[in-house]
Structures are given as C-alpha cells and as structure tokens.
N, C-alpha and C. Protein backbone atom coordinates (compact mmCIF):
# COMPACT_ATOMS: atom_id res chain seq x y z
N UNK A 1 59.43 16.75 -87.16
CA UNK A 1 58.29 17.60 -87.33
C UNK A 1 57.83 18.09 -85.96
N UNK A 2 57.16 19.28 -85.88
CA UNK A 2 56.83 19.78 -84.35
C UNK A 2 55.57 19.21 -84.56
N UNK A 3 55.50 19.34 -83.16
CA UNK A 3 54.00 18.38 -82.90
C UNK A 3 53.15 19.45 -82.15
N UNK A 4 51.38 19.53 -82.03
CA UNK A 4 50.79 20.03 -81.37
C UNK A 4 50.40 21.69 -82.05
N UNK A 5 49.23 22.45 -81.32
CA UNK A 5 49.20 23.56 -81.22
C UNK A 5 49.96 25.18 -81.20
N UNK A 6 49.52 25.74 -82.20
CA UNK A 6 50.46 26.82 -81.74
C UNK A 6 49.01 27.63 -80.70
N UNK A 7 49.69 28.37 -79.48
CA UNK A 7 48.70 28.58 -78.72
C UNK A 7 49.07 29.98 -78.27
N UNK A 8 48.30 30.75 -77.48
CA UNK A 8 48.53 32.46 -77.11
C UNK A 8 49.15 32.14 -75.64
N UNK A 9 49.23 31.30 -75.12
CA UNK A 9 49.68 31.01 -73.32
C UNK A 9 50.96 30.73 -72.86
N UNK A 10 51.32 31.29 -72.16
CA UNK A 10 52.64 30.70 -71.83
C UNK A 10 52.93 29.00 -71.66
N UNK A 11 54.09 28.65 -72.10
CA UNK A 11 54.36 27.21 -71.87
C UNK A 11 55.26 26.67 -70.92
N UNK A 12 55.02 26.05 -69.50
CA UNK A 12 56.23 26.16 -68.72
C UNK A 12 57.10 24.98 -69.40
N UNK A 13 58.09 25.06 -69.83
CA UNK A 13 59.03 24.24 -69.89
C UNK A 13 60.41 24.03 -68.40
N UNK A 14 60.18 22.77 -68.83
CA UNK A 14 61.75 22.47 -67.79
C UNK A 14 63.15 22.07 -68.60
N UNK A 15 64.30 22.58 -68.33
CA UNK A 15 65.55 22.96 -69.18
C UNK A 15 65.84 21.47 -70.28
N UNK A 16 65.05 20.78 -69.23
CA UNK A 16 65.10 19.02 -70.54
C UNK A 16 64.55 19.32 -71.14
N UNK A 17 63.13 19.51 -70.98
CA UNK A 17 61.99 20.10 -72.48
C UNK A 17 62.81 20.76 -72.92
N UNK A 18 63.22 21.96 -72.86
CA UNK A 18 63.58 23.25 -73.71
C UNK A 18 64.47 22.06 -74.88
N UNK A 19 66.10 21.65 -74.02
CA UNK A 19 66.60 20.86 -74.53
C UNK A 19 66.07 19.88 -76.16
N UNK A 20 65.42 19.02 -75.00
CA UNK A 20 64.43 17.54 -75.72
C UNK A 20 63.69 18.70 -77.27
N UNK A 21 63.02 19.60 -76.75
CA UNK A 21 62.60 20.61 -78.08
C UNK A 21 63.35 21.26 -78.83
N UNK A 22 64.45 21.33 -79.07
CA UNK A 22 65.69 22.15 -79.73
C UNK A 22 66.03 20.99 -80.36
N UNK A 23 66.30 19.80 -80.10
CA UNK A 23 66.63 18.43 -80.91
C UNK A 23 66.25 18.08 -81.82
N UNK A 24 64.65 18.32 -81.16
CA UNK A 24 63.69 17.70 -82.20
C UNK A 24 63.40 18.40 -83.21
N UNK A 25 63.18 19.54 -83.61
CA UNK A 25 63.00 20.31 -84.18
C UNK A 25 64.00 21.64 -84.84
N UNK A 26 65.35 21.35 -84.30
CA UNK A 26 66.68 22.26 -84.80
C UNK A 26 66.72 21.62 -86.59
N UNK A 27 66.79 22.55 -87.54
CA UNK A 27 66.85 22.22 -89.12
C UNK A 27 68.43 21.75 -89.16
N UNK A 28 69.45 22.14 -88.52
CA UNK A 28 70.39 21.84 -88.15
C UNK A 28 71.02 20.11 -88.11
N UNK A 29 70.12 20.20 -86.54
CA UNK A 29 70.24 18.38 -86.27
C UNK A 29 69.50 17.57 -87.37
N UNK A 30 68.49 18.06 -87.67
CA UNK A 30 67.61 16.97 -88.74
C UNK A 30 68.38 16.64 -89.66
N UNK A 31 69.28 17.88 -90.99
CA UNK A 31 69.82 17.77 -91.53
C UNK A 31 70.82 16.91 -91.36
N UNK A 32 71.79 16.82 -90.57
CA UNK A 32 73.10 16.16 -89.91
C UNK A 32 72.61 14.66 -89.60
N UNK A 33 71.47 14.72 -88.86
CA UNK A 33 70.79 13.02 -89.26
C UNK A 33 70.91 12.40 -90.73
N UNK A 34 69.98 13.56 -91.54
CA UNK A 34 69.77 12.62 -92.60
C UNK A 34 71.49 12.13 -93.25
N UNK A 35 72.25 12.94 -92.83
CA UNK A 35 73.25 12.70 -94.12
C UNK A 35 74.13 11.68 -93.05
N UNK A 36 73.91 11.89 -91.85
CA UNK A 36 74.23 10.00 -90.99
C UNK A 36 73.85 8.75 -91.88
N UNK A 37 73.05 9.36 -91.54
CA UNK A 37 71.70 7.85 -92.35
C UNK A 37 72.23 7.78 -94.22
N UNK A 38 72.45 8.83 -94.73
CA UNK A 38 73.10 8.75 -96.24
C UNK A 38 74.48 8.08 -96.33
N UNK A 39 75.00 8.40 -95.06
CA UNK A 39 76.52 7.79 -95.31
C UNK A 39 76.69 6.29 -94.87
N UNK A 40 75.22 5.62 -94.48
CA UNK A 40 75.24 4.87 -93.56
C UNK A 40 74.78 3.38 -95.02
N UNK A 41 74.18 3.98 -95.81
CA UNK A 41 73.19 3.68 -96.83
C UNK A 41 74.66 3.43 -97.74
N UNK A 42 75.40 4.41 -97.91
CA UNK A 42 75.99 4.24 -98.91
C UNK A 42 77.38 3.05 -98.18
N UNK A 43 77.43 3.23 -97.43
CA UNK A 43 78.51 1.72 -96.89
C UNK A 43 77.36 0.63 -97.15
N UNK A 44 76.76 0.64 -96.94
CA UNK A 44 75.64 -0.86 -97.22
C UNK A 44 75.68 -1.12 -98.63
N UNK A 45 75.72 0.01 -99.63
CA UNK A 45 75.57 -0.50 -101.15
C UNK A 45 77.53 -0.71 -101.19
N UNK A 46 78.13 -0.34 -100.63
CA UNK A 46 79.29 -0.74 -101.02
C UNK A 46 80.25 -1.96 -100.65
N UNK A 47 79.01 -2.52 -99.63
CA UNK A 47 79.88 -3.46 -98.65
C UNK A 47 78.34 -4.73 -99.53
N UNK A 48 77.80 -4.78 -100.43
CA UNK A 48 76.91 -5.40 -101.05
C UNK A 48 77.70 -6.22 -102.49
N UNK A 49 78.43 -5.10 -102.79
CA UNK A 49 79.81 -5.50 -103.61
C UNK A 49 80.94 -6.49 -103.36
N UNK A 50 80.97 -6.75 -102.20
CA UNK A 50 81.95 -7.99 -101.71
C UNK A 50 80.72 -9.22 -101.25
N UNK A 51 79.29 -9.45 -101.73
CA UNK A 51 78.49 -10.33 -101.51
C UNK A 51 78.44 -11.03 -102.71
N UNK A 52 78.41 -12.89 -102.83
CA UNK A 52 78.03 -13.30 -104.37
C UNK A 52 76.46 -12.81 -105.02
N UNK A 53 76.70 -13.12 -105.96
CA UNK A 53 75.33 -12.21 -106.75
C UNK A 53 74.83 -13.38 -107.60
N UNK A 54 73.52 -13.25 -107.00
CA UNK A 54 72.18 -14.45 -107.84
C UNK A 54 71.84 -14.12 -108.63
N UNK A 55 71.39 -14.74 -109.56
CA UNK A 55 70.61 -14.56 -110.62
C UNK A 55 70.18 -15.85 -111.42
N UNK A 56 68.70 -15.66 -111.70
CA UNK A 56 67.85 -16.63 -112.49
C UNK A 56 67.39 -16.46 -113.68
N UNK A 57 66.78 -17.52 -114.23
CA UNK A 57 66.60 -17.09 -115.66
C UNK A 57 65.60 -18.54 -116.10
N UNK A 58 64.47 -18.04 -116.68
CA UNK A 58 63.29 -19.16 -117.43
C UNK A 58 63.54 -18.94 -118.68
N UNK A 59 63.56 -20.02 -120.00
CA UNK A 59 63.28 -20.11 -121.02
C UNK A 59 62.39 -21.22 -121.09
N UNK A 60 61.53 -20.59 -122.72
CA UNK A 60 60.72 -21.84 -123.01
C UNK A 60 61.87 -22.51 -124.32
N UNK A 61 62.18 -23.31 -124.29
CA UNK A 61 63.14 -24.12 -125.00
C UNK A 61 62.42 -24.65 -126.33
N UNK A 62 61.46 -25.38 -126.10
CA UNK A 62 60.87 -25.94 -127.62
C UNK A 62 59.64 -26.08 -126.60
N UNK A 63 58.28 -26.21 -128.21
CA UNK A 63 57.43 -26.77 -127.85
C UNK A 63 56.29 -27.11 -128.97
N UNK A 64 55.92 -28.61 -129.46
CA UNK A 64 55.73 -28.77 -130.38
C UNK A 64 55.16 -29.93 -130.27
N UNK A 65 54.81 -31.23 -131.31
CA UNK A 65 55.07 -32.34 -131.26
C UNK A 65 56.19 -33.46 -131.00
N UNK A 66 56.05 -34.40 -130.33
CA UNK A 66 57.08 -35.42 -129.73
C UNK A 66 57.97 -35.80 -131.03
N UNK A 67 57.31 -36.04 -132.41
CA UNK A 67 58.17 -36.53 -133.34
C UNK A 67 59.30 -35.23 -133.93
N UNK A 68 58.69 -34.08 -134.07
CA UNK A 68 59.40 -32.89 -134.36
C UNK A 68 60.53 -32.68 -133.62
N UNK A 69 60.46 -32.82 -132.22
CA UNK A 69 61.89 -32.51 -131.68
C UNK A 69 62.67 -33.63 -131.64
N UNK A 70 62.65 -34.73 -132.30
CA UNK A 70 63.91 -36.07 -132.14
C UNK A 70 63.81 -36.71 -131.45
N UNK A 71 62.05 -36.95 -130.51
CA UNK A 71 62.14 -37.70 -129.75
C UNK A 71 61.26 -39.06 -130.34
N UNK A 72 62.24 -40.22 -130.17
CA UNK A 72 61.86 -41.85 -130.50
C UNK A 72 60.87 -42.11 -129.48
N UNK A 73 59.94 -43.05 -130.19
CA UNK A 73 58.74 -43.78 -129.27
C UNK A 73 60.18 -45.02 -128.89
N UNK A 74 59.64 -45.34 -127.85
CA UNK A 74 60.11 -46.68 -127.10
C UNK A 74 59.30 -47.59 -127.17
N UNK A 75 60.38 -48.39 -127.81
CA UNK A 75 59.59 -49.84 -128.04
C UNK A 75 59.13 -50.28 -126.91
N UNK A 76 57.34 -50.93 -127.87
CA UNK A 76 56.52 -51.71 -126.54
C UNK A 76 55.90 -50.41 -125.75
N UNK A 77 55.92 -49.18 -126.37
CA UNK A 77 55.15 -47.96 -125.96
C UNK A 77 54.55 -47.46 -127.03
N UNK A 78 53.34 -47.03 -127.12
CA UNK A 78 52.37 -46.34 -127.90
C UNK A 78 52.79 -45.31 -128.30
N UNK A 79 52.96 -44.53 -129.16
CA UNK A 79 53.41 -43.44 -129.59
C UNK A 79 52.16 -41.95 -128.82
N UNK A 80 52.51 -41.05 -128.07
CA UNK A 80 52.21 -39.89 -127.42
C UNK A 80 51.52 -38.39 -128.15
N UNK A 81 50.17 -38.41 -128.60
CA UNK A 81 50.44 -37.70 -129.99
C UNK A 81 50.22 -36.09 -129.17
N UNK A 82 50.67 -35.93 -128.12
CA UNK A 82 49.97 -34.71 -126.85
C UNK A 82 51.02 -34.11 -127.70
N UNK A 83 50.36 -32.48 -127.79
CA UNK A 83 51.79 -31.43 -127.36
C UNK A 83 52.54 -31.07 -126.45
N UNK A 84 53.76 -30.72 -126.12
CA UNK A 84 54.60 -30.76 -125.42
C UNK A 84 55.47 -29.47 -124.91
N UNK A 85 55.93 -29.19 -123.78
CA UNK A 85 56.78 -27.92 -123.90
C UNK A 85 57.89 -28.21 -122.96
N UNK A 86 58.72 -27.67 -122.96
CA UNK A 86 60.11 -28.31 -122.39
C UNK A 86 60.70 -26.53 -121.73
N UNK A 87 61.02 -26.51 -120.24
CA UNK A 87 61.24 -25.16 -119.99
C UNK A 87 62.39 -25.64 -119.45
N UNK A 88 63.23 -24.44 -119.30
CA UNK A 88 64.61 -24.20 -118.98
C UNK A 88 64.89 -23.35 -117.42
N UNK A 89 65.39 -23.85 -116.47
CA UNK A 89 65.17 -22.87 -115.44
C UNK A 89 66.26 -23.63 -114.52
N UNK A 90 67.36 -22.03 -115.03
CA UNK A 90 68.69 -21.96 -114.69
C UNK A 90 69.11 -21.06 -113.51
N UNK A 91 69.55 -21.44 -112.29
CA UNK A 91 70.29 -20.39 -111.37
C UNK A 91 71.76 -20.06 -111.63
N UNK A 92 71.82 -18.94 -111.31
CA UNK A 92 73.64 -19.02 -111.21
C UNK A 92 74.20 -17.74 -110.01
N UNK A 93 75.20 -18.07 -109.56
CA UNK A 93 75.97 -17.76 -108.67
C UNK A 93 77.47 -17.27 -108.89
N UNK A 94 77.87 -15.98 -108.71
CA UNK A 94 78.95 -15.26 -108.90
C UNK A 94 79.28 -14.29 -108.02
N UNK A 95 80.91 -14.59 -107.62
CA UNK A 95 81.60 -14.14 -106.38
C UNK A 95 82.93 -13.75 -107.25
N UNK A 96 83.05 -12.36 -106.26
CA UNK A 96 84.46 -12.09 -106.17
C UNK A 96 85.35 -12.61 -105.57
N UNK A 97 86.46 -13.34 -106.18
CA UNK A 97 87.22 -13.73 -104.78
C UNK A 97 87.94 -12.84 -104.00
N UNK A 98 88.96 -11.80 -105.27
CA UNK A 98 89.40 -11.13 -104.57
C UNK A 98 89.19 -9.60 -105.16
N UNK A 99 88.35 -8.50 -105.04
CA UNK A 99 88.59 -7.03 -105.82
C UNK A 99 89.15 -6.58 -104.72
N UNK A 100 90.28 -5.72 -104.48
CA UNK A 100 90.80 -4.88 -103.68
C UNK A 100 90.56 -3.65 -103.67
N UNK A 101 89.59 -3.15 -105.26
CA UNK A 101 88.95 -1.98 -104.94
C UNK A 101 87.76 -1.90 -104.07
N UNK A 102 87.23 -2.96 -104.53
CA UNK A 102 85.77 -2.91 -103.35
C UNK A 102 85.69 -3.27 -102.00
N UNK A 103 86.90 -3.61 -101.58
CA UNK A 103 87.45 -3.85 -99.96
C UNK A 103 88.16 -2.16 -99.98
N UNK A 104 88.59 -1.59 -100.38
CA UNK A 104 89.00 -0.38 -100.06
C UNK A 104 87.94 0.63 -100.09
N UNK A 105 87.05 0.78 -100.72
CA UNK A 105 85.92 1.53 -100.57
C UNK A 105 85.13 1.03 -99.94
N UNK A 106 84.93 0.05 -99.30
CA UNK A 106 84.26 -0.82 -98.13
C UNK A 106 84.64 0.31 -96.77
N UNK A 107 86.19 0.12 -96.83
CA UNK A 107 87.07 0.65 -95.60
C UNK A 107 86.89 2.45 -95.56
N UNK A 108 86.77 2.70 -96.82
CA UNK A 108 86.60 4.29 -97.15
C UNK A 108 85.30 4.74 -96.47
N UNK A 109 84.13 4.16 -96.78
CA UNK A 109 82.54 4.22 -96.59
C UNK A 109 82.43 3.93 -95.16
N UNK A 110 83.50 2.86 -94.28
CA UNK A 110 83.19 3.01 -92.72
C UNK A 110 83.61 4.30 -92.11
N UNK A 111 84.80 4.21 -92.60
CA UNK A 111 85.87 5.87 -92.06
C UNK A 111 84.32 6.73 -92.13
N UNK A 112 83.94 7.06 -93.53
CA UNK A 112 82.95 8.31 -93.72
C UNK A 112 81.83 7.61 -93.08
N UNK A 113 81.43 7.12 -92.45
CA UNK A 113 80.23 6.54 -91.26
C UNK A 113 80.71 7.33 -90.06
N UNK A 114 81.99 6.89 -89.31
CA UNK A 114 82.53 7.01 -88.47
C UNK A 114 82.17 8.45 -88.39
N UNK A 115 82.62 9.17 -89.34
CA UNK A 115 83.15 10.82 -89.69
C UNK A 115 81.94 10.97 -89.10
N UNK A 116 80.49 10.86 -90.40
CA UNK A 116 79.10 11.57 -90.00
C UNK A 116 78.36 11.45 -88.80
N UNK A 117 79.33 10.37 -88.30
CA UNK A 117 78.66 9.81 -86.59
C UNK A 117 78.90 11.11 -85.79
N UNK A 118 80.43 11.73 -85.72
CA UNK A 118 80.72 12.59 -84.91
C UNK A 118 80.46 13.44 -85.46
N UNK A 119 79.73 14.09 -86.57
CA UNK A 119 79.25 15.33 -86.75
C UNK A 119 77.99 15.37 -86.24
N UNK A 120 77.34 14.28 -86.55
CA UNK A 120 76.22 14.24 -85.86
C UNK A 120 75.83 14.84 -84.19
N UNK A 121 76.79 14.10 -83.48
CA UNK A 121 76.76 13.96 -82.12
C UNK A 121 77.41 15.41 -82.26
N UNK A 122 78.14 16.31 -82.32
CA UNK A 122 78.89 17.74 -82.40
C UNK A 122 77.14 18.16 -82.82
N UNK A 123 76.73 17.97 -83.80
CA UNK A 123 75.49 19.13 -84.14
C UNK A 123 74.52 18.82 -83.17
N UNK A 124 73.99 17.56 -82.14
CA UNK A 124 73.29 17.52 -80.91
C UNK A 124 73.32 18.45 -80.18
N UNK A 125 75.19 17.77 -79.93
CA UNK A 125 75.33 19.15 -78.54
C UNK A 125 75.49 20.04 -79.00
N UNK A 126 75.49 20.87 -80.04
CA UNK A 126 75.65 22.32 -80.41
C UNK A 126 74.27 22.87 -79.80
N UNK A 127 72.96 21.49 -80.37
CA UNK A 127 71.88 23.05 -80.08
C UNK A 127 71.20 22.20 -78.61
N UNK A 128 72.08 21.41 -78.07
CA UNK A 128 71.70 21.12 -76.51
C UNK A 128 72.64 22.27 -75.78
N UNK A 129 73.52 23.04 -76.28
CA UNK A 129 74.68 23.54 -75.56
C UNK A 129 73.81 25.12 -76.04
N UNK A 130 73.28 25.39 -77.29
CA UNK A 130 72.55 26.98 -77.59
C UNK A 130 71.26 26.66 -76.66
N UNK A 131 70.58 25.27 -76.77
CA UNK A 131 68.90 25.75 -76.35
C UNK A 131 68.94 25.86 -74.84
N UNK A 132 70.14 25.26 -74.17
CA UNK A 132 70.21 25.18 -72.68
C UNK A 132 70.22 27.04 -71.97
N UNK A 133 71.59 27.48 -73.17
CA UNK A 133 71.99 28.68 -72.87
C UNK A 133 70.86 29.48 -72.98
N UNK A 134 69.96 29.61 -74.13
CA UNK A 134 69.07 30.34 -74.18
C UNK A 134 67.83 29.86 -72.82
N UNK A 135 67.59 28.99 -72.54
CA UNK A 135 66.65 28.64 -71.87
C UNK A 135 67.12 29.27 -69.93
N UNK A 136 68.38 29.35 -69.70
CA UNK A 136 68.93 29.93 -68.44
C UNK A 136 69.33 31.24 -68.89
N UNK A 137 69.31 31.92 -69.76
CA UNK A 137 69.40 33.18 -69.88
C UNK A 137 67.95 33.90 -69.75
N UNK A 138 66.97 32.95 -70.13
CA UNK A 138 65.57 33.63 -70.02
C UNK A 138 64.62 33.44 -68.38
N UNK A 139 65.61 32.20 -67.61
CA UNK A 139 65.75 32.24 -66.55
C UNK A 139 66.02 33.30 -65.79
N UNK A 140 66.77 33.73 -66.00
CA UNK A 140 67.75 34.35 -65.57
C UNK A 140 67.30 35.84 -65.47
N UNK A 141 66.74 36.31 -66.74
CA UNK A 141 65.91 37.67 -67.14
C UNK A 141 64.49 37.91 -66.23
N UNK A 142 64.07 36.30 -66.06
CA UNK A 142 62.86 36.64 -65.02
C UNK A 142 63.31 37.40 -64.01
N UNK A 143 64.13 36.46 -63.59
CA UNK A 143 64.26 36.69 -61.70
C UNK A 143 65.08 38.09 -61.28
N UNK A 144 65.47 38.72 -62.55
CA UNK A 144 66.64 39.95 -62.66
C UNK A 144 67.71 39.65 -61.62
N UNK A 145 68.09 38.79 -62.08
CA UNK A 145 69.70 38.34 -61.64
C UNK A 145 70.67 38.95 -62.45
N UNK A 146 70.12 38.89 -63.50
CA UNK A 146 71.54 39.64 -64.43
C UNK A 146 71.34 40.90 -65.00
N UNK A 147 70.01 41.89 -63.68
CA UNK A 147 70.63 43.12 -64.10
C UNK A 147 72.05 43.53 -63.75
N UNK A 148 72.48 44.41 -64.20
CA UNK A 148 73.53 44.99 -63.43
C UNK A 148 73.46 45.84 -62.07
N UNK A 149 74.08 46.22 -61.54
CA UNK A 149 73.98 47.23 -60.49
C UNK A 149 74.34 48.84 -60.53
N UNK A 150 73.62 49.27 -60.19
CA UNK A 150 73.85 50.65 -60.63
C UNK A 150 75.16 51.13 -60.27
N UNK A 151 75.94 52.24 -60.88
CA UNK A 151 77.41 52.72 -60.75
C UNK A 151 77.24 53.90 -60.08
C-alpha cells in the first residue's frame, strides 16, 4: 500500500527512493509476491500429508444406576445407590509409512517454490531495472544532457 500524502510540491527523491518506491508499490511485484507466498502455502499443505494424523474422540458410554449396568456390590461393601456415568476418551494415531504419491508431490510443490522464487526476484529487478531507468532519464532531462546537438 502507498503510504502518506498526495501533495502539489516537488519530491526530491534519491535513485534508492525512486527504486525502494517502485517495489513497494509496482501491482506487478505485489502480485508475484502473493503467488510466492501461494506456492509456498501450498508445499506446506502437501508436505502435511507425509505427517501422522491425530485424532480424538469423547463418548458418554452408559449412565444410569450401578445395578442396571452389571455391576455386583462387593462383599462386605454397602451397596452405592448414586447415579453414575462412565465416559470414553479415545486418541488415535495414523501414519503413512510409505505413499509415493505424496513424496512426489512433496518434490513437485518444492520445484514450483523454487520456480515462484525466481519469478519473483526477475519481477524485483524488472521494476528496479524500469524505476532506475526512468528515474536517470528524468535526471538526465533536467540538466539537458540528452538534448541533441544541432546539425
């Protein structure tokens, strides 16, 4: 996002500003970020696939009187006339040992990391390589260096 004032005054910039401002604000580079960061996202959900996978689970199992569910008083113990509830609370744990599809699209999703890395860095210097040019061409127009000379 640009930051600050739009204003009627000249702004002196130095060829880093010009630069540093073409970065920040080229629709270009932003774009080419985000889809870094998309390709970057999508190796993480694919490399999440070769991780074991948790999962839990509560039940209420019974809950009633002590004589209703089959449970005997013990001799030389008073019989318990409370109600009762009995819960269930199960983990479990599951791994791939081996999918060779999800190690290959693991390997697919780095390649396409790799890829969006260097497009990225190519769409930097594209508009560090336009905002420089434009910024010494307007240099350049001040000082009339690049009129021509008359014939």
């Amino acid at each position: 996002m640009t930051a600050g004032q739009a204003t009627s005054e000249e702004l002196a910039l130095s060829l880093e500003d010009a630069i540093q401002r073409g970065l920040k604000n080229n629709l270009g580079a932003l774009l080419s970020d985000q889809g870094r960061r998309h390709s970057q996202a999508t190796r993480m959900r694919s490399m999440a696939d070769l991780l074991p996978n948790v999962t839990s689970g509560v039940g209420n199992r019974h809950a009633g009187e002590p004589g209703g569910a089959g449970i005997q008083r013990l001799s030389g113990h008073p019989a318990d006339p409370r109600p009762f509830a009995v819960f269930d609370l199960r983990g479990y744990v599951t791994q791939r040992v081996l999918d060779l599809s999800a190690i290959r699209s693991t390997q697919a999703d780095r390649q396409g990391v790799l890829a969006t890395e260097q497009s990225y860095q190519n769409s930097r210097d594209m508009v560090a390589l336009v905002a420089g040019g434009l910024y010494l061409q307007t240099v350049a127009g001040e000082t009339g260096w690049n009129r021509r000379a008359p014939r």
